[in-house]
N, C-alpha and C. Protein backbone atom coordinates (compact mmCIF):
# COMPACT_ATOMS: atom_id res chain seq x y z
N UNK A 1 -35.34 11.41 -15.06
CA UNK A 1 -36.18 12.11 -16.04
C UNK A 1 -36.27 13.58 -15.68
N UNK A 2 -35.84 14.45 -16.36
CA UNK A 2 -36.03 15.81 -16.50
C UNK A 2 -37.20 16.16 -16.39
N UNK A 3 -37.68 17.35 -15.30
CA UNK A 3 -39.28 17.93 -15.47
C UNK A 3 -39.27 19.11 -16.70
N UNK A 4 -40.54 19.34 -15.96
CA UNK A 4 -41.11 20.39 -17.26
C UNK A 4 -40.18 21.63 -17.37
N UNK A 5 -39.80 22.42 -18.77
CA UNK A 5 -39.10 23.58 -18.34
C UNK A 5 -39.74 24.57 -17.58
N UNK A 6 -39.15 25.19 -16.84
CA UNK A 6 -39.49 26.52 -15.95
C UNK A 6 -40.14 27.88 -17.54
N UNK A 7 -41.09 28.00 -16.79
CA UNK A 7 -41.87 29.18 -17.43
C UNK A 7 -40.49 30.46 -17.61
N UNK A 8 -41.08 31.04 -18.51
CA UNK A 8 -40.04 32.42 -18.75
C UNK A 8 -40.48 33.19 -18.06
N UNK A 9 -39.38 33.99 -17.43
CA UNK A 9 -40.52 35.15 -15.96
C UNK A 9 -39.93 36.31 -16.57
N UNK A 10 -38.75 36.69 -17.68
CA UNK A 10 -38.41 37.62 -18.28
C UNK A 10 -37.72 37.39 -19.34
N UNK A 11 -37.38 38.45 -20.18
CA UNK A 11 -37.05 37.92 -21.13
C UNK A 11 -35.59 38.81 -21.47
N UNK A 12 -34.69 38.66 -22.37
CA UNK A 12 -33.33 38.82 -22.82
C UNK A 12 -33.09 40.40 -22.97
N UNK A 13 -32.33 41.19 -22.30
CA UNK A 13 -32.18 42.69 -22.42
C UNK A 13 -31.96 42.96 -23.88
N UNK A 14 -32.75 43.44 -24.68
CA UNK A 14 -32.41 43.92 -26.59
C UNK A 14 -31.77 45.24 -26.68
N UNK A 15 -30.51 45.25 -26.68
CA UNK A 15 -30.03 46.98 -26.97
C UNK A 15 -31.11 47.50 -28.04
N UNK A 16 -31.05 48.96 -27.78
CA UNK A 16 -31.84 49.59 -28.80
C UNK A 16 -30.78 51.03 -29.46
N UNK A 17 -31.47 49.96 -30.89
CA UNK A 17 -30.25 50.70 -31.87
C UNK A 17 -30.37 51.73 -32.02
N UNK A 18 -31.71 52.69 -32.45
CA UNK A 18 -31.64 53.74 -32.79
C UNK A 18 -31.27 54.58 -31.49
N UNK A 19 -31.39 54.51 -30.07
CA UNK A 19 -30.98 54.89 -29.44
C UNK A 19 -29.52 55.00 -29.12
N UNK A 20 -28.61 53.75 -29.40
CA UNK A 20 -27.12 53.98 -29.98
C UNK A 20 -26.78 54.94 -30.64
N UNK A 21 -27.37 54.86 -31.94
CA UNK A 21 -27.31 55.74 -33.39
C UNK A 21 -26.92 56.90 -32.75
N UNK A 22 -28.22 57.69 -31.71
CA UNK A 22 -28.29 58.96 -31.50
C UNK A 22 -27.43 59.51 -30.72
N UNK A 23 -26.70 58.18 -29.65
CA UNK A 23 -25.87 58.72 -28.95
C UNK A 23 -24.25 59.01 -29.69
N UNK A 24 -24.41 58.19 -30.32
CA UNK A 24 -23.14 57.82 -31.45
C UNK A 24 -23.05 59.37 -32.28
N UNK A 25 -24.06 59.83 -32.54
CA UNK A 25 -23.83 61.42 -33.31
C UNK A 25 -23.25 62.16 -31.85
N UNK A 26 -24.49 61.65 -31.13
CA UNK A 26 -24.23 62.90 -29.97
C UNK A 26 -22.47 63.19 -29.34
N UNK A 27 -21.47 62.30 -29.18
CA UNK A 27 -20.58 61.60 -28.81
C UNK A 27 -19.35 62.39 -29.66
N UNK A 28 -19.78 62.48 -31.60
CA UNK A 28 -19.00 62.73 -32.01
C UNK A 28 -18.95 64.50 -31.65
N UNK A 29 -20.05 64.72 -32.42
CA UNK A 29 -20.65 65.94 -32.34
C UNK A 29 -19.83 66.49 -31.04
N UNK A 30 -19.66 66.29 -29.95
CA UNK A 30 -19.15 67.03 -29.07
C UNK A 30 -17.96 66.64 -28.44
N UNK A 31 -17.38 65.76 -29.24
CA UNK A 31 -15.58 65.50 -29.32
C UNK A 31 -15.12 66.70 -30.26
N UNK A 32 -16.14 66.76 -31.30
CA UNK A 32 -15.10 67.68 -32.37
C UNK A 32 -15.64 69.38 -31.79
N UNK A 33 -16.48 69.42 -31.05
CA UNK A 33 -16.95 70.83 -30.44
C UNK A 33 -15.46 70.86 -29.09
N UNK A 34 -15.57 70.15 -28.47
CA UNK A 34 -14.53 70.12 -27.05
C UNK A 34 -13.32 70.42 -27.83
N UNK A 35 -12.78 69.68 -28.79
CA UNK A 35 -11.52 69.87 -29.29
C UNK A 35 -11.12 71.47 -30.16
N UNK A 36 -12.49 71.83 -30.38
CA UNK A 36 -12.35 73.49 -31.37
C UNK A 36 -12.40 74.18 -30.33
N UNK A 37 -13.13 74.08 -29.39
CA UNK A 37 -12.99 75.44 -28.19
C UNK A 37 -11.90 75.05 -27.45
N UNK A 38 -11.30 74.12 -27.29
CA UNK A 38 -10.13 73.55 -26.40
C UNK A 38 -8.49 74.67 -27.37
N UNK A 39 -9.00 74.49 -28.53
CA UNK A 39 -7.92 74.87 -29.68
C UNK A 39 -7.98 76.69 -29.29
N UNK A 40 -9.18 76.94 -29.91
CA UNK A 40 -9.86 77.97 -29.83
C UNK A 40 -9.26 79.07 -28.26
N UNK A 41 -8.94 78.59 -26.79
CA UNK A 41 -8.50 79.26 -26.23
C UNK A 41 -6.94 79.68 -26.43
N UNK A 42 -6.12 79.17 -27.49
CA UNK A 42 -4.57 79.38 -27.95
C UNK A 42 -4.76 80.96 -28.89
N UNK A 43 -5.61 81.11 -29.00
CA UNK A 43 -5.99 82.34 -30.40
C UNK A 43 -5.70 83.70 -29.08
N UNK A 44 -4.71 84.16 -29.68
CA UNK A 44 -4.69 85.73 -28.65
C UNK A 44 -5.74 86.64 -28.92
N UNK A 45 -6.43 86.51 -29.91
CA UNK A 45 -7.86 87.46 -29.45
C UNK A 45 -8.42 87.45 -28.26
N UNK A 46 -8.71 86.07 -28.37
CA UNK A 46 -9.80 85.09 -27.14
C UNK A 46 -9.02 85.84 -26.22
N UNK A 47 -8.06 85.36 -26.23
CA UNK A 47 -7.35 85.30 -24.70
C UNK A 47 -7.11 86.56 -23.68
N UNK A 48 -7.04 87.39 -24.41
CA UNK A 48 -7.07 89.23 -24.33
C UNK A 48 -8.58 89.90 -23.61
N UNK A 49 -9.62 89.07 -24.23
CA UNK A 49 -10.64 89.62 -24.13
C UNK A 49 -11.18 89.37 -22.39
N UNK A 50 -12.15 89.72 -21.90
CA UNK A 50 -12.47 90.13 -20.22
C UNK A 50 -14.13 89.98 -20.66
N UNK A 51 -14.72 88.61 -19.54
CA UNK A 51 -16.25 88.69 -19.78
C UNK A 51 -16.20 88.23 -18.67
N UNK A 52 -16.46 89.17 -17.31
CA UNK A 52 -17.28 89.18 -16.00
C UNK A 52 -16.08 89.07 -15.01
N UNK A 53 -15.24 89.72 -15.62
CA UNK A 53 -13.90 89.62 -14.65
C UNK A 53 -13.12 88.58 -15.06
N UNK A 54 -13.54 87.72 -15.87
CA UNK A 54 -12.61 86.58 -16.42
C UNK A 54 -12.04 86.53 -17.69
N UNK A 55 -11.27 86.11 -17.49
CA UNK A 55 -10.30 85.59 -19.40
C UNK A 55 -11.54 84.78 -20.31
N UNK A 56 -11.94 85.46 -21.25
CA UNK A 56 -12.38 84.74 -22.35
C UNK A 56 -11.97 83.04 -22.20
N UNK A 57 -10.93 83.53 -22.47
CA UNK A 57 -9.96 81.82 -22.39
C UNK A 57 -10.42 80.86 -21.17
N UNK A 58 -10.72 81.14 -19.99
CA UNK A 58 -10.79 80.42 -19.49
C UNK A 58 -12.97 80.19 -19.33
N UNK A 59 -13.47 81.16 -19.74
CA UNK A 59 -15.00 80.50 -20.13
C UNK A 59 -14.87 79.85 -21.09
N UNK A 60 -13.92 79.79 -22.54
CA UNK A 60 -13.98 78.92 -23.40
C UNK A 60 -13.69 77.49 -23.19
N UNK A 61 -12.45 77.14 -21.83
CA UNK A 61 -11.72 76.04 -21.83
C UNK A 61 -12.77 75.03 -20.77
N UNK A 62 -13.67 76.09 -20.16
CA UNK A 62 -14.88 75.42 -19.18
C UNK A 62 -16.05 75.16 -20.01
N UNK A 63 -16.03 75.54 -21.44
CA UNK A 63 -16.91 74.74 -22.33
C UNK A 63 -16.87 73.71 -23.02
N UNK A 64 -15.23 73.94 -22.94
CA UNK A 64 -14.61 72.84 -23.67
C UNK A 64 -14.77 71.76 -23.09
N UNK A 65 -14.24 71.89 -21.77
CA UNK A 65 -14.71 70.42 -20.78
C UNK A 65 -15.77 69.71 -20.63
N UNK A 66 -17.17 71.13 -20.40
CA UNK A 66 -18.31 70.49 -20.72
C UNK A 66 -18.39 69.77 -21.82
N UNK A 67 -18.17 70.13 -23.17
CA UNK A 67 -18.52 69.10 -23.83
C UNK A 67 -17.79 67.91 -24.15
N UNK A 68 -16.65 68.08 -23.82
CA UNK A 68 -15.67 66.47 -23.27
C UNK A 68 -16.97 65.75 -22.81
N UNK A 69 -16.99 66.72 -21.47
CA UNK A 69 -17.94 65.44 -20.02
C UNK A 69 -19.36 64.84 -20.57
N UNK A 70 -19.52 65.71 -21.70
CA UNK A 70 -21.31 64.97 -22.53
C UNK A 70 -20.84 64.32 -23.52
N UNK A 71 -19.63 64.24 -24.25
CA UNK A 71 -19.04 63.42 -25.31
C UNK A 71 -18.81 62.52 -24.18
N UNK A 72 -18.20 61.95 -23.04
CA UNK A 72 -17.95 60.78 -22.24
C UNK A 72 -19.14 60.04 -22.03
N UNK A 73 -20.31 60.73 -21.18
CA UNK A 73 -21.17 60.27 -21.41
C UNK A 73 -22.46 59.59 -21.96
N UNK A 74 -22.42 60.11 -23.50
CA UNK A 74 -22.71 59.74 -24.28
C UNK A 74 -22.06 58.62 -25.22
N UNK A 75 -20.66 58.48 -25.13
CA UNK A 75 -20.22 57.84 -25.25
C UNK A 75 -20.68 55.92 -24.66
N UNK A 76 -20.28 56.53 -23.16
CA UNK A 76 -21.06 55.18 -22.45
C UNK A 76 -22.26 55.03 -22.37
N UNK A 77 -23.12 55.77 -22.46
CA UNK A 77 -24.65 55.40 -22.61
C UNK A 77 -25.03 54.87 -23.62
N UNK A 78 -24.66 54.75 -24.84
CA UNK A 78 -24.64 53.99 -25.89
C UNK A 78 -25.18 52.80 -25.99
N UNK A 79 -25.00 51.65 -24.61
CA UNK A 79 -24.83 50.42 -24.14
C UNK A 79 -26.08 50.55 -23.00
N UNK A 80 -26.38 51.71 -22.70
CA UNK A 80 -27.09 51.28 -21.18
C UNK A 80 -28.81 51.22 -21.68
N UNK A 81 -29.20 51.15 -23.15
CA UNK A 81 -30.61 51.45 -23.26
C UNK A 81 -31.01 50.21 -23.80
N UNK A 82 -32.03 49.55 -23.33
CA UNK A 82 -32.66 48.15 -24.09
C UNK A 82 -34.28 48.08 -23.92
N UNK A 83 -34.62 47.24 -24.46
CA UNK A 83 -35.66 46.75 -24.12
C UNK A 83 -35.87 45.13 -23.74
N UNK A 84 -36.79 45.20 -22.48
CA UNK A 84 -37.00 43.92 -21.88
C UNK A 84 -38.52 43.24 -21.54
N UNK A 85 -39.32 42.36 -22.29
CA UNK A 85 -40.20 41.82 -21.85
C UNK A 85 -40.05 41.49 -20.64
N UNK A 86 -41.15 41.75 -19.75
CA UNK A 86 -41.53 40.91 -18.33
C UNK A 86 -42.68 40.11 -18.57
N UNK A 87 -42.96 40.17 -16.98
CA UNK A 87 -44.10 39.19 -16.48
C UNK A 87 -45.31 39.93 -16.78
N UNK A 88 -45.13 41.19 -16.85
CA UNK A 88 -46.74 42.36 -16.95
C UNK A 88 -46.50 43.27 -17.76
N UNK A 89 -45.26 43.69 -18.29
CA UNK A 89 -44.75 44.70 -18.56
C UNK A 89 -43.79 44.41 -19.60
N UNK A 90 -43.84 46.04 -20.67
CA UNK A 90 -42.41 45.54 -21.73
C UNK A 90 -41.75 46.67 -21.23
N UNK A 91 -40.55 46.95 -20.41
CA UNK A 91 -39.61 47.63 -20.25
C UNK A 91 -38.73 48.43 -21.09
N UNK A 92 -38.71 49.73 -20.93
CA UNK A 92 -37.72 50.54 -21.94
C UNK A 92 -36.75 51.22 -20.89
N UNK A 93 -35.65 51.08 -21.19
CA UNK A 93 -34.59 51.56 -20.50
C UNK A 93 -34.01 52.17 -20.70
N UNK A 94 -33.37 53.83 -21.02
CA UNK A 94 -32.35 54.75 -21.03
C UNK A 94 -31.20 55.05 -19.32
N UNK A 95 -30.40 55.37 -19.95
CA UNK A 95 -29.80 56.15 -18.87
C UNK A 95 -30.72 57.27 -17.25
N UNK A 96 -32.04 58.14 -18.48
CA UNK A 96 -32.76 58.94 -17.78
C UNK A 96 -34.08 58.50 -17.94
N UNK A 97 -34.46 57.30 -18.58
CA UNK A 97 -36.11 56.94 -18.09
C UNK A 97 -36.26 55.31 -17.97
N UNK A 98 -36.95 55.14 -17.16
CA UNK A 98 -37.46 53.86 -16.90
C UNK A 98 -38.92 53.88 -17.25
N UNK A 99 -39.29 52.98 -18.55
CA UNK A 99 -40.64 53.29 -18.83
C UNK A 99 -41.35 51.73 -18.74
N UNK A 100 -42.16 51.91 -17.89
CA UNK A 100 -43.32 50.33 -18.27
C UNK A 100 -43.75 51.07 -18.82
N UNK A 101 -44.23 49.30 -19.96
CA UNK A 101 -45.54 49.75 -20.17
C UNK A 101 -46.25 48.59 -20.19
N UNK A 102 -47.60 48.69 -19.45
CA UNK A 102 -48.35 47.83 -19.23
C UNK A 102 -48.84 46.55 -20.10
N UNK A 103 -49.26 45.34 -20.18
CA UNK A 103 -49.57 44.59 -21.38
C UNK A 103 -51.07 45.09 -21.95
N UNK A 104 -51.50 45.96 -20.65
CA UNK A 104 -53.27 46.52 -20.94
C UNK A 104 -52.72 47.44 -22.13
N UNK A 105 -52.05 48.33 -21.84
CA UNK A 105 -51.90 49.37 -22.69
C UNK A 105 -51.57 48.69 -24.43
N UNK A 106 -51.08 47.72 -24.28
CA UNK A 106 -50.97 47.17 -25.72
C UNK A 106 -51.60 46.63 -26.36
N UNK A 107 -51.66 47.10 -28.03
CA UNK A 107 -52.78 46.89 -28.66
C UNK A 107 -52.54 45.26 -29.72
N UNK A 108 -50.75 45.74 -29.93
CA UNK A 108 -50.13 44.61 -30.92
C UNK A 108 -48.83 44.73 -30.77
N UNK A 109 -47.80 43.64 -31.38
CA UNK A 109 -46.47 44.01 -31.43
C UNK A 109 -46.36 43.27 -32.59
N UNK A 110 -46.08 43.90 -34.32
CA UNK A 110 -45.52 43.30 -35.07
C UNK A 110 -44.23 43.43 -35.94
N UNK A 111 -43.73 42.92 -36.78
CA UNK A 111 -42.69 43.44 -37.40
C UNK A 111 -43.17 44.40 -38.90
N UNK A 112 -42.35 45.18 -39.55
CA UNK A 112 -42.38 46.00 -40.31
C UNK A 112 -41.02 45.86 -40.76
N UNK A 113 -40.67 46.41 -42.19
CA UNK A 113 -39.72 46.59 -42.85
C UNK A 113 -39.87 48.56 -42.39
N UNK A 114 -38.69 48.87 -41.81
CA UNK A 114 -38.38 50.00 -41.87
C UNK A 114 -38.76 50.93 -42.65
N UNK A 115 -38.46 50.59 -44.02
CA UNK A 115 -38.50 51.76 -44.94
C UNK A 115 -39.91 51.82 -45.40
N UNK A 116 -41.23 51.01 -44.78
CA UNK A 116 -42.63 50.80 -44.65
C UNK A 116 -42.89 52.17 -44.35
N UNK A 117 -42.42 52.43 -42.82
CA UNK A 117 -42.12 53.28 -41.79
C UNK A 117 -42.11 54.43 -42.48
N UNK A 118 -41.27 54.44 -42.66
CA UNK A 118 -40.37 55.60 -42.76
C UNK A 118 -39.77 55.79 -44.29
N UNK A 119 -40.48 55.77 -45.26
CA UNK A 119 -40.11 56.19 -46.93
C UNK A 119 -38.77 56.90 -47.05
N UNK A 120 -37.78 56.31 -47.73
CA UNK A 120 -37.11 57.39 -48.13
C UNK A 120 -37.19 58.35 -49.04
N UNK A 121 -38.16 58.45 -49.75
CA UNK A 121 -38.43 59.68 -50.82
C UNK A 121 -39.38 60.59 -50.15
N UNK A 122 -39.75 60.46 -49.44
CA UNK A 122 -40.60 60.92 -48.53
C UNK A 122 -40.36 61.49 -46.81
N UNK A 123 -39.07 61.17 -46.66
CA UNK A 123 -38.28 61.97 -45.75
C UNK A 123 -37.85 63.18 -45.40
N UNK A 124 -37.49 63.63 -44.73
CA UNK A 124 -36.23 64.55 -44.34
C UNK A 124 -35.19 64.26 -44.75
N UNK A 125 -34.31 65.26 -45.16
CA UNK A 125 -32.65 64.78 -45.53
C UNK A 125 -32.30 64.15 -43.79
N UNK A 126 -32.49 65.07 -42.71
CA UNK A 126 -32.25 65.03 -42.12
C UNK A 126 -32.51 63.42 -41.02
N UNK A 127 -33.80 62.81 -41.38
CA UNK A 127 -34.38 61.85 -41.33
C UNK A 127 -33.43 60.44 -41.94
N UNK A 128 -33.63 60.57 -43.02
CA UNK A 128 -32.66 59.43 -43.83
C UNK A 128 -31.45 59.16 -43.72
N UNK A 129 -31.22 60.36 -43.45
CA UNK A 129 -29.01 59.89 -42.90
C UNK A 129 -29.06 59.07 -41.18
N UNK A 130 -30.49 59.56 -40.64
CA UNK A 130 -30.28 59.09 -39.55
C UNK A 130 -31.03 57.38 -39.46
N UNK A 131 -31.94 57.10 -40.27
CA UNK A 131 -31.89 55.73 -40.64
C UNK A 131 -31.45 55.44 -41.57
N UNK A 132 -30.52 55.46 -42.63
CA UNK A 132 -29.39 55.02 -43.19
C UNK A 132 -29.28 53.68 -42.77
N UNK A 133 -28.57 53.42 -41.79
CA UNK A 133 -28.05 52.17 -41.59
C UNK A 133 -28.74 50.88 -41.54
N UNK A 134 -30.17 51.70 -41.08
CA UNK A 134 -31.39 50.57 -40.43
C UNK A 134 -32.34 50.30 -41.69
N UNK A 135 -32.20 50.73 -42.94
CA UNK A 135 -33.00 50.44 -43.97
C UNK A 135 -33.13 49.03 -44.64
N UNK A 136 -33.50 48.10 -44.89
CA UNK A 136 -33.93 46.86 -45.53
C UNK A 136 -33.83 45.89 -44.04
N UNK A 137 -33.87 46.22 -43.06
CA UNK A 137 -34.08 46.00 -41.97
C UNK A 137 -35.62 45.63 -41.22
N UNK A 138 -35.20 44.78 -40.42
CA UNK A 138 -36.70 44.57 -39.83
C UNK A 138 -37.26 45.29 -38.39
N UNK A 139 -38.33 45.80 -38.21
CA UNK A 139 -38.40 46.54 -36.85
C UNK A 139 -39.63 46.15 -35.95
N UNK A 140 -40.24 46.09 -34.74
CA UNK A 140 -40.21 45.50 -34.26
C UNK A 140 -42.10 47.00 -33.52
N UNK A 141 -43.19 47.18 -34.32
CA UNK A 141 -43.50 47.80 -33.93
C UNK A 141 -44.64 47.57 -32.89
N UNK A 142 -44.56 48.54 -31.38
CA UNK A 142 -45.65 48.19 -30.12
C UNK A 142 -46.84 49.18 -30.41
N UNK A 143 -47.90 48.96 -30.88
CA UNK A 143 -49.35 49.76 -31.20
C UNK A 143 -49.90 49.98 -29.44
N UNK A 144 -50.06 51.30 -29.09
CA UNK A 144 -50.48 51.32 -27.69
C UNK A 144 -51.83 51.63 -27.74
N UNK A 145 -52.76 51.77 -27.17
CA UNK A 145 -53.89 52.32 -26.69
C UNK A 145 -53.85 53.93 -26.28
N UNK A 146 -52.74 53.91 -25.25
CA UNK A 146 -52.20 55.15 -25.35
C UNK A 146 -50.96 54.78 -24.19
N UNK A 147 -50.21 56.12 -24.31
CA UNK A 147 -48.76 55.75 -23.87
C UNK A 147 -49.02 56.20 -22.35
N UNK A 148 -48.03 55.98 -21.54
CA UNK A 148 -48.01 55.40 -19.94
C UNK A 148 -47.30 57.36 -19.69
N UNK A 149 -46.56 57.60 -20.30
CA UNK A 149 -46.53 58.83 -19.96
C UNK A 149 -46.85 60.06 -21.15
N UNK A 150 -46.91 61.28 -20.97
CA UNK A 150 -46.94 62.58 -21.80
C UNK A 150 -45.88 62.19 -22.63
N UNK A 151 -46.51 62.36 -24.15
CA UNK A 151 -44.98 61.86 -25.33
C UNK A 151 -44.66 63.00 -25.59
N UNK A 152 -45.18 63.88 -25.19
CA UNK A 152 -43.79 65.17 -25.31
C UNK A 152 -42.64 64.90 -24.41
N UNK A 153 -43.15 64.69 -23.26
CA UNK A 153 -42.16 64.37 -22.76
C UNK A 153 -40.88 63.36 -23.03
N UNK A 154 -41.36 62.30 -23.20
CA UNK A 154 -40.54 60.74 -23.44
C UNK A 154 -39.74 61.38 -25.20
N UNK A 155 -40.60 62.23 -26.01
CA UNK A 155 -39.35 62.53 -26.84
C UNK A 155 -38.14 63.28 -26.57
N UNK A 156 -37.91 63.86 -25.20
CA UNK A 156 -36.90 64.33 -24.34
C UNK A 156 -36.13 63.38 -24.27
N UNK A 157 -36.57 62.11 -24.27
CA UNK A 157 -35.51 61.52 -23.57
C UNK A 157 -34.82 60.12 -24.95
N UNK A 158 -35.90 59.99 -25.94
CA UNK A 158 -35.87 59.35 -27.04
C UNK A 158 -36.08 59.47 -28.38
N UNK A 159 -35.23 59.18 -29.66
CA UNK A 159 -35.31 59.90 -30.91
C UNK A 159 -36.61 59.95 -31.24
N UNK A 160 -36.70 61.08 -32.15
CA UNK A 160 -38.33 61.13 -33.08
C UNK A 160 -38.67 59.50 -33.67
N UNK A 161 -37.75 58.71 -34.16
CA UNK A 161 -37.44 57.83 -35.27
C UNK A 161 -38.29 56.52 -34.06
N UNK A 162 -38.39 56.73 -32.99
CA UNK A 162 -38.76 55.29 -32.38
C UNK A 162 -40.11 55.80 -32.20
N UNK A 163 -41.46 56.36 -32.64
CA UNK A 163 -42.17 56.89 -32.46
C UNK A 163 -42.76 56.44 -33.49
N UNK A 164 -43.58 55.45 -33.63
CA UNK A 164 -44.68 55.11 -35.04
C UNK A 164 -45.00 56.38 -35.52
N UNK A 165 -44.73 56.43 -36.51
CA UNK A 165 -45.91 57.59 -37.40
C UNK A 165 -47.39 57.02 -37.82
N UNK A 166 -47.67 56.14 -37.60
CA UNK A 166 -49.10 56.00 -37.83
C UNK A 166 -50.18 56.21 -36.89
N UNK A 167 -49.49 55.74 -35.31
CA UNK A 167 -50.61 55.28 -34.12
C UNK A 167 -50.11 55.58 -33.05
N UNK A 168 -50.31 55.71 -31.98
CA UNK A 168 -49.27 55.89 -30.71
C UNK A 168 -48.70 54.48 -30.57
N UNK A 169 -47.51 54.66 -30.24
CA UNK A 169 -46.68 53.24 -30.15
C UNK A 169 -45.38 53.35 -30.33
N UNK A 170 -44.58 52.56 -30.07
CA UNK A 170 -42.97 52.96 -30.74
C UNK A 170 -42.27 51.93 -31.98
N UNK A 171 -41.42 52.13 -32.29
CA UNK A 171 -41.02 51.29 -33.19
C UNK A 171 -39.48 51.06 -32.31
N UNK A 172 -39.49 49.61 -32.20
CA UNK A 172 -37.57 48.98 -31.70
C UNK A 172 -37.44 48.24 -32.44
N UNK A 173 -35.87 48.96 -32.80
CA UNK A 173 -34.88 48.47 -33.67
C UNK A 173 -33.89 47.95 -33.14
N UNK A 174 -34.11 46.26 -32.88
CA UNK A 174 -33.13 45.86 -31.77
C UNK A 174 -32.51 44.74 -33.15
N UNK A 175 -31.34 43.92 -32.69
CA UNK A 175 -30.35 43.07 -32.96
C UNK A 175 -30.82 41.88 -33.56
N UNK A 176 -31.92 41.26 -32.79
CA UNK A 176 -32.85 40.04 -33.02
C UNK A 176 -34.24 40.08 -32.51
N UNK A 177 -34.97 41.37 -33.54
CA UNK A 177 -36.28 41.40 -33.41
C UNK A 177 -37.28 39.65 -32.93
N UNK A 178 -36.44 39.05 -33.64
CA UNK A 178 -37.30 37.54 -33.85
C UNK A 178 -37.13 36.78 -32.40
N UNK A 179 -36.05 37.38 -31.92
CA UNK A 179 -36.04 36.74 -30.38
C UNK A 179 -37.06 37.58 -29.29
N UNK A 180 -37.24 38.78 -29.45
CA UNK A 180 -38.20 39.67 -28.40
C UNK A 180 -38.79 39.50 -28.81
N UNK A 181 -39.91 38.93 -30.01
CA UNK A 181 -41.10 39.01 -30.70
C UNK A 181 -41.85 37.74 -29.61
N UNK A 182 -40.35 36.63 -30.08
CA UNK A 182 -40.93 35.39 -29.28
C UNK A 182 -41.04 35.57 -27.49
N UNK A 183 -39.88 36.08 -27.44
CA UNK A 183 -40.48 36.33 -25.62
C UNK A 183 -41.49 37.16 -24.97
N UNK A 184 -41.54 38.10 -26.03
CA UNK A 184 -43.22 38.85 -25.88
C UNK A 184 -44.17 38.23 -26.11
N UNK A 185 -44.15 37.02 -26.92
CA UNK A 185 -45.71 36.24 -27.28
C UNK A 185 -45.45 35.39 -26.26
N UNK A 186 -44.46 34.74 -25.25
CA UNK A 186 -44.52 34.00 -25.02
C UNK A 186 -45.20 34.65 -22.88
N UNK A 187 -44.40 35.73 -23.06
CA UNK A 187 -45.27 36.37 -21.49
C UNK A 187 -46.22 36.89 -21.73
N UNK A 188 -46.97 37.40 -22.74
CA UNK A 188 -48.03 38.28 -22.97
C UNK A 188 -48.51 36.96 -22.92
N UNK A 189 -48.73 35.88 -23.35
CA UNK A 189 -49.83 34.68 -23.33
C UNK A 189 -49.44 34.24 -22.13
N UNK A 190 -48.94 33.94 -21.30
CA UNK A 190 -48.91 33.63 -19.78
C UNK A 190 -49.63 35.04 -19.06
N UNK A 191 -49.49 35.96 -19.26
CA UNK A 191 -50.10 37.43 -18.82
C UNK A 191 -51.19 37.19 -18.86
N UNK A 192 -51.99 36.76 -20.16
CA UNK A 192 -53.75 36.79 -20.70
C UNK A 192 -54.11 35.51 -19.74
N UNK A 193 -53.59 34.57 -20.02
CA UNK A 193 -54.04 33.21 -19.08
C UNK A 193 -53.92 32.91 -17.89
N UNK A 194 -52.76 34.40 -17.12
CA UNK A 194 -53.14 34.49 -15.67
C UNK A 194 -54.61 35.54 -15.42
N UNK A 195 -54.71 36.60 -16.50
CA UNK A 195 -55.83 37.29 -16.26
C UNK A 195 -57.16 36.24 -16.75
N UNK A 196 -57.25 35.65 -17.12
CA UNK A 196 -58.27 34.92 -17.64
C UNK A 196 -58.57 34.04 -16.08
N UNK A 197 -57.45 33.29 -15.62
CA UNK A 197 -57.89 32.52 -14.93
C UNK A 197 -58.56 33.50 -13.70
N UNK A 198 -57.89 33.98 -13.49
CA UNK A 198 -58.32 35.58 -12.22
C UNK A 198 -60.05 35.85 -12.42
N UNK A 199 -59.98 36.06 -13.49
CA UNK A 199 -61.61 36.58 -14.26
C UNK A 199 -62.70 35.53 -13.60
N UNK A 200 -62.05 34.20 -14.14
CA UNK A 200 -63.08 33.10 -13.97
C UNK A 200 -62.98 32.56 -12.38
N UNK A 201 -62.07 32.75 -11.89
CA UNK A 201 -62.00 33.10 -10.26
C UNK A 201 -62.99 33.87 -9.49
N UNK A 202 -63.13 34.93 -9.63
CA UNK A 202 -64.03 35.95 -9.67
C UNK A 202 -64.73 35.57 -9.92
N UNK A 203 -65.80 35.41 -10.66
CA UNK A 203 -66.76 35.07 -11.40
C UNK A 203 -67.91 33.81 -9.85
N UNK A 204 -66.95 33.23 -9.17
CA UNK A 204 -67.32 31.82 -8.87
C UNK A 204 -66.88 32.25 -7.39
């Protein structure tokens, strides 16, 4: 006879799309920049010209590289950002931040239809091309109390677009909202019923 299943102690890494999205512009955006200044040092103007003792040409062809080396990287970072329910914590992952955030700090996690969110008549041009893809879509929004770090900051490191416009909180746009929904209800209620039991511990 089989025992009981083992409790979930974490839950399934969810790429996060809009964070793809952004790297996916970022990626192109500076393939087709690397390849014009790469071109751009063949022009005998450039090449003639003298800025700090050096050939034009060759500050152009060291920009060019740079933006190769941020088109590469952006390229692969694409893949490295998710989100992960824990045991205490819902995890956000980029390349450059590791963010808990506490289950205290959370107020709710529900779903939304995107374009709830985020109106398209009521946009930015600039806004709408960049959720384009994610429209009649379902999203996945965390209502905080307040956020674990300065959100000026964390928009350094993450699009405007994952940022509720209503409340502090973010909105993830992952693959199978309906699977993190369930592994978040399912540790956040092991979370409350270890703090509960703790409480009544205390108490006695």
């Amino acid at each position: 006879m089989k025992g009981a299943p083992r409790p979930l102690r974490k839950g399934t890494r969810h790429p996060l799309l809009m964070y793809r999205r952004m790297m996916d512009r970022v990626w192109k955006y500076t393939l087709v920049l690397g390849v014009l200044l790469a071109a751009a040092t063949r022009w005998p103007l450039l090449r003639e010209r003298d800025i700090f003792g050096w050939s034009s040409s060759i500050w152009i062809m060291a920009a060019a590289l740079l933006s190769l080396i941020v088109c590469g990287f952006a390229f692969l970072s694409r893949y490295m950002a998710y989100v992960q329910a824990r045991e205490n914590a819902l995890m956000l992952y980029t390349p450059f931040l590791r963010l808990k955030i506490s289950y205290r700090r959370i107020r709710s996690v529900h779903p939304v239809l995107l374009q709830q969110l985020f109106p398209p008549d009521k946009s930015r041009w600039s806004q709408r091309t960049f959720l384009e893809p994610f429209y009649g879509l379902t999203a996945l929004v965390v209502e905080l109390r307040d956020y674990p770090m300065n959100p000026i900051l964390l928009r350094l490191f993450l699009p405007a677009q994952m940022f509720s416009p209503r409340s502090a909180g973010f909105v993830l746009m992952v693959k199978d909202w309906m699977k993190l929904s369930t592994e978040f209800d399912s540790l956040h209620g092991a979370w409350l019923q270890h703090q509960g039991t703790r409480q009544r511990a205390a108490r006695t």
